[in-house]
N, C-alpha and C. Protein backbone atom coordinates (compact mmCIF):
# COMPACT_ATOMS: atom_id res chain seq x y z
N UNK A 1 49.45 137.03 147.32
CA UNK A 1 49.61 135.63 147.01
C UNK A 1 50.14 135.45 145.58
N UNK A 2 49.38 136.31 144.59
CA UNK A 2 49.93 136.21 143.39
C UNK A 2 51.82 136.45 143.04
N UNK A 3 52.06 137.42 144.00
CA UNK A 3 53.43 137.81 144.02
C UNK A 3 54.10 137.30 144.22
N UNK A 4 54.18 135.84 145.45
CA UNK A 4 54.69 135.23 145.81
C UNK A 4 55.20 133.67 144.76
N UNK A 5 53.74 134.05 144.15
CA UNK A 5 53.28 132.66 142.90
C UNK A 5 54.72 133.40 141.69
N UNK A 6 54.47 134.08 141.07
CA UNK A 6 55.99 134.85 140.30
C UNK A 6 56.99 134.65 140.73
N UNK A 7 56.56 134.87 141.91
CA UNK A 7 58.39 135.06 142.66
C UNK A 7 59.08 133.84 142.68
N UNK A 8 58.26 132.68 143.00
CA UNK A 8 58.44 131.13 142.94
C UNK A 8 59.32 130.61 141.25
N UNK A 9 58.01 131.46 140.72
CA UNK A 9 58.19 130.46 139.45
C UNK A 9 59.57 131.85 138.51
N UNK A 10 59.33 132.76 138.87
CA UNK A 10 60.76 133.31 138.28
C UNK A 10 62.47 132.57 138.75
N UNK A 11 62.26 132.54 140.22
CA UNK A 11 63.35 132.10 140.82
C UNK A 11 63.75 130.37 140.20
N UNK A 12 62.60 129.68 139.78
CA UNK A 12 62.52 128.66 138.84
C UNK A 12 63.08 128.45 137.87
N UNK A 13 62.65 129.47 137.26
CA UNK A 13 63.68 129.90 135.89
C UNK A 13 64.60 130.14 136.33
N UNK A 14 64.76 131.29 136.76
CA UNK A 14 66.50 132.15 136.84
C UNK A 14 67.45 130.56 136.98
N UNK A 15 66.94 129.93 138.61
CA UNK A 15 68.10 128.76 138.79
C UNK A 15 67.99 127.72 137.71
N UNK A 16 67.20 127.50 136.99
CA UNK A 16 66.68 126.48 136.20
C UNK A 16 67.91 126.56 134.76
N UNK A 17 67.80 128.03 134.13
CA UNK A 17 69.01 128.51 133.16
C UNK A 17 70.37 128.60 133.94
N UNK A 18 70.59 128.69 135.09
CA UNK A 18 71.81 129.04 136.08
C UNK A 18 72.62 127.80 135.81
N UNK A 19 71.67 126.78 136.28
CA UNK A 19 72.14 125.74 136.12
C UNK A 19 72.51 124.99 134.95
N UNK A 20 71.61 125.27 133.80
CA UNK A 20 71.86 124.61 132.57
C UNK A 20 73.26 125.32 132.06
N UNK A 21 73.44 126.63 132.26
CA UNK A 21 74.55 127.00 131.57
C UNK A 21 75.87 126.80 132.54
N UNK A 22 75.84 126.28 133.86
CA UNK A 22 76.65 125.66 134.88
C UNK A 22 76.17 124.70 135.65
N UNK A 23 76.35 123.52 135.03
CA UNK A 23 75.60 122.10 135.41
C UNK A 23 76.65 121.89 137.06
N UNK A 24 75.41 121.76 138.04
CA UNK A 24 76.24 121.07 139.07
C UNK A 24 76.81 119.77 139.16
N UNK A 25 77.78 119.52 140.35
CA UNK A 25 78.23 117.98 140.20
C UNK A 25 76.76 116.94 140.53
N UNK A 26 76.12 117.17 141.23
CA UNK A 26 74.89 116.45 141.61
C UNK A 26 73.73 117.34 141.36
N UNK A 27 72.94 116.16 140.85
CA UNK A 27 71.27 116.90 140.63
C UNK A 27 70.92 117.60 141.63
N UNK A 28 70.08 118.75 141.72
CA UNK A 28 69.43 119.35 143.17
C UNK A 28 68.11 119.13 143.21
N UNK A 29 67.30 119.44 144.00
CA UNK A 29 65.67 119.26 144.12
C UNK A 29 65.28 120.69 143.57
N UNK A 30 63.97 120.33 143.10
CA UNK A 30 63.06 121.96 142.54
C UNK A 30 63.22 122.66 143.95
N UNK A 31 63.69 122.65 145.09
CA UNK A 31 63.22 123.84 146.01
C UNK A 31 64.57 124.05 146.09
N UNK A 32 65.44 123.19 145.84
CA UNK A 32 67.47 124.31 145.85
C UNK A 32 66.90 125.08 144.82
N UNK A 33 66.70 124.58 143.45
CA UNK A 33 66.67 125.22 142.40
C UNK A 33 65.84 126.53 142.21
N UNK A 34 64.52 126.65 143.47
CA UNK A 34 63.90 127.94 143.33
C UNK A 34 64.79 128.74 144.15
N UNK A 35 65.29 128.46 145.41
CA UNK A 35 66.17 129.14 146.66
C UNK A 35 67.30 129.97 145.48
N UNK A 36 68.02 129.25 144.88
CA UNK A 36 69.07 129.19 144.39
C UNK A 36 68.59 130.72 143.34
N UNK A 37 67.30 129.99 142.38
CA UNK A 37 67.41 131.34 141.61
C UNK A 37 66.41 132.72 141.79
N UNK A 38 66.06 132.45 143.23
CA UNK A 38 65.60 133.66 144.02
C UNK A 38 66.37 134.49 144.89
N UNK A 39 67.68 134.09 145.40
CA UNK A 39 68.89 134.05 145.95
C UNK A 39 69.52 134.94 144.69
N UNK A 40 69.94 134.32 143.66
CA UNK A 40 70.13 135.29 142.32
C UNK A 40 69.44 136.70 142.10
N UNK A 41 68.11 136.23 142.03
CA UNK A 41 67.57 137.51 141.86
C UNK A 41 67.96 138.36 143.05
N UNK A 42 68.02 138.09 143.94
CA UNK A 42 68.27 139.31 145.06
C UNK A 42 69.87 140.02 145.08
N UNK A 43 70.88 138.96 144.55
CA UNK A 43 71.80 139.34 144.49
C UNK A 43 72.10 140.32 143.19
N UNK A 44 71.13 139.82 142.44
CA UNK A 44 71.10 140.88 140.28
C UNK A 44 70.51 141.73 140.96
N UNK A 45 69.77 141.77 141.64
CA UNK A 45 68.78 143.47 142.04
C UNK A 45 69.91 144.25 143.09
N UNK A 46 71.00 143.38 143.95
CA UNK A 46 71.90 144.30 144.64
C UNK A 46 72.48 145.04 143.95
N UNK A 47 73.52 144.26 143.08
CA UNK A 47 74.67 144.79 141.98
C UNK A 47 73.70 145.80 140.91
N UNK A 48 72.56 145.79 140.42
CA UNK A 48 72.00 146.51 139.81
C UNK A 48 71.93 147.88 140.24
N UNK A 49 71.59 147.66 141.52
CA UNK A 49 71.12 148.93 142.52
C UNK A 49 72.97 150.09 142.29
N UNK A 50 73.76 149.26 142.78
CA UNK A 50 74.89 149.57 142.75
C UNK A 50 75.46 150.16 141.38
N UNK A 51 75.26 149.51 140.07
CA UNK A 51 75.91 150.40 139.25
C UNK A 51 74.87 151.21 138.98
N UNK A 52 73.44 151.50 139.08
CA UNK A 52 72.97 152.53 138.43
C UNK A 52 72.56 153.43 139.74
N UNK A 53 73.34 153.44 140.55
CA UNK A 53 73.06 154.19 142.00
C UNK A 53 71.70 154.52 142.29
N UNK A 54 70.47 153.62 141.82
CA UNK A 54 69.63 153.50 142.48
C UNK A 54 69.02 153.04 143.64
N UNK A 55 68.13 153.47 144.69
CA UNK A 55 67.59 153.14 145.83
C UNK A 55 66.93 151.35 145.51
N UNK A 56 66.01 151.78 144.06
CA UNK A 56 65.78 150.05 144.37
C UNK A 56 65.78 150.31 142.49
N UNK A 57 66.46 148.79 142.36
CA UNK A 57 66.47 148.82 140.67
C UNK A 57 65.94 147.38 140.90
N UNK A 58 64.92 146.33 139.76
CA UNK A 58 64.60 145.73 139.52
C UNK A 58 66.03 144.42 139.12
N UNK A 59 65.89 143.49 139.38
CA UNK A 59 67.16 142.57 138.60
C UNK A 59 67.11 142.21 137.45
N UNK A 60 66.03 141.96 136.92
CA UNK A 60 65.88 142.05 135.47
C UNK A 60 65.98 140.45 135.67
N UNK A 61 66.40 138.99 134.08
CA UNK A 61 66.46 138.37 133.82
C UNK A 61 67.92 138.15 133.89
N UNK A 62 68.98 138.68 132.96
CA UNK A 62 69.76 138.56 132.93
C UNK A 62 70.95 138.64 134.31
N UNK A 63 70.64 139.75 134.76
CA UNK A 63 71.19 140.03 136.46
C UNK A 63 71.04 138.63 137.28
N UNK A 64 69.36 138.52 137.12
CA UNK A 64 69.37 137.32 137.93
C UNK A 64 69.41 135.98 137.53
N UNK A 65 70.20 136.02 136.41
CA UNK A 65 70.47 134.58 136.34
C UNK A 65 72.20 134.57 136.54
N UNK A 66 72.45 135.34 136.21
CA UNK A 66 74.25 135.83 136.66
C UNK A 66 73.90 135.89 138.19
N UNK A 67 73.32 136.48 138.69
CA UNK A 67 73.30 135.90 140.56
C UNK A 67 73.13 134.55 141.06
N UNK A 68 72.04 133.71 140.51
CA UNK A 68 72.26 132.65 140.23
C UNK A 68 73.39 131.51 140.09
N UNK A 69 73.68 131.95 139.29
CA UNK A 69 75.05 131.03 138.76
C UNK A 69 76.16 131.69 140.00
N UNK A 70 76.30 132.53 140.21
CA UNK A 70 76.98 132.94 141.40
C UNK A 70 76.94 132.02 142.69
N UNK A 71 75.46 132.25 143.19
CA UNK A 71 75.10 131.38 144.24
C UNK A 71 74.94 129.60 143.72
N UNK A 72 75.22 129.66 142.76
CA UNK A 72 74.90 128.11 142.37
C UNK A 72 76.89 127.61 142.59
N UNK A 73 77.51 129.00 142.11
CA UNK A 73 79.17 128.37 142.60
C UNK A 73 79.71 128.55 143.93
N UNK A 74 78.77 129.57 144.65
CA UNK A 74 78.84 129.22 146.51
C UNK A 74 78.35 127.93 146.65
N UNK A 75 76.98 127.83 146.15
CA UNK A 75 76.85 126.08 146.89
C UNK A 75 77.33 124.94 146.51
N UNK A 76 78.16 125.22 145.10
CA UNK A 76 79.05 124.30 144.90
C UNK A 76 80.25 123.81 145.78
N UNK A 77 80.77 125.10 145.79
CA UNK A 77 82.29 124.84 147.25
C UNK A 77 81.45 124.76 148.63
N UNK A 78 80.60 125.23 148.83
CA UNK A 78 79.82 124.82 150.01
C UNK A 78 79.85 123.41 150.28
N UNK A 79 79.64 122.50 148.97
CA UNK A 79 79.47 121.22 148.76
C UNK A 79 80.70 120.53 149.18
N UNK A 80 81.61 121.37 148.53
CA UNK A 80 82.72 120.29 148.24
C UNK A 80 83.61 120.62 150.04
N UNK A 81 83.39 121.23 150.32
CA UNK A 81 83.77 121.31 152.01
C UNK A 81 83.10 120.54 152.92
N UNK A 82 82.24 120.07 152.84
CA UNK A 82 81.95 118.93 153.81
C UNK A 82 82.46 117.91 153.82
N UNK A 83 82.66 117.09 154.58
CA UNK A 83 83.22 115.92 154.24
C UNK A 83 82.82 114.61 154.26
């Protein structure tokens, strides 16, 4: 339970800075904003894994806020495709 409680409130952060340093066109709700920077983290722990050819590497802060902002510019054009 506790893990899950971190996992929440990291992904909080991560999208929380994702966003401040790439403001979307519209406000999102706190649960895009945890998706968004838990979504990050998984994507900073892929690319991590990848350059240090590890089985499992941690994403760190920085990774996952650069995943973040990644997935924060998928759901941007995500956005802008609907009509």
């Amino acid at each position: 339970m506790f893990t899950l409680i971190v996992w929440l409130v990291f992904g909080f952060i991560a999208g929380s800075v994702a966003e401040w340093l790439w403001p979307p066109s519209r406000p999102r709700s706190r649960f895009a904003t945890i998706g968004i920077g838990i979504a990050g983290s998984v994507c900073g722990g892929l690319v991590g894994s990848i350059l240090t050819g590890s089985y499992y590497a941690p994403a760190g802060f920085v990774f996952s806020v650069a995943g973040a902002m990644l997935c924060n510019y998928v759901w941007h054009m995500l956005e802008e495709v609907k009509p």
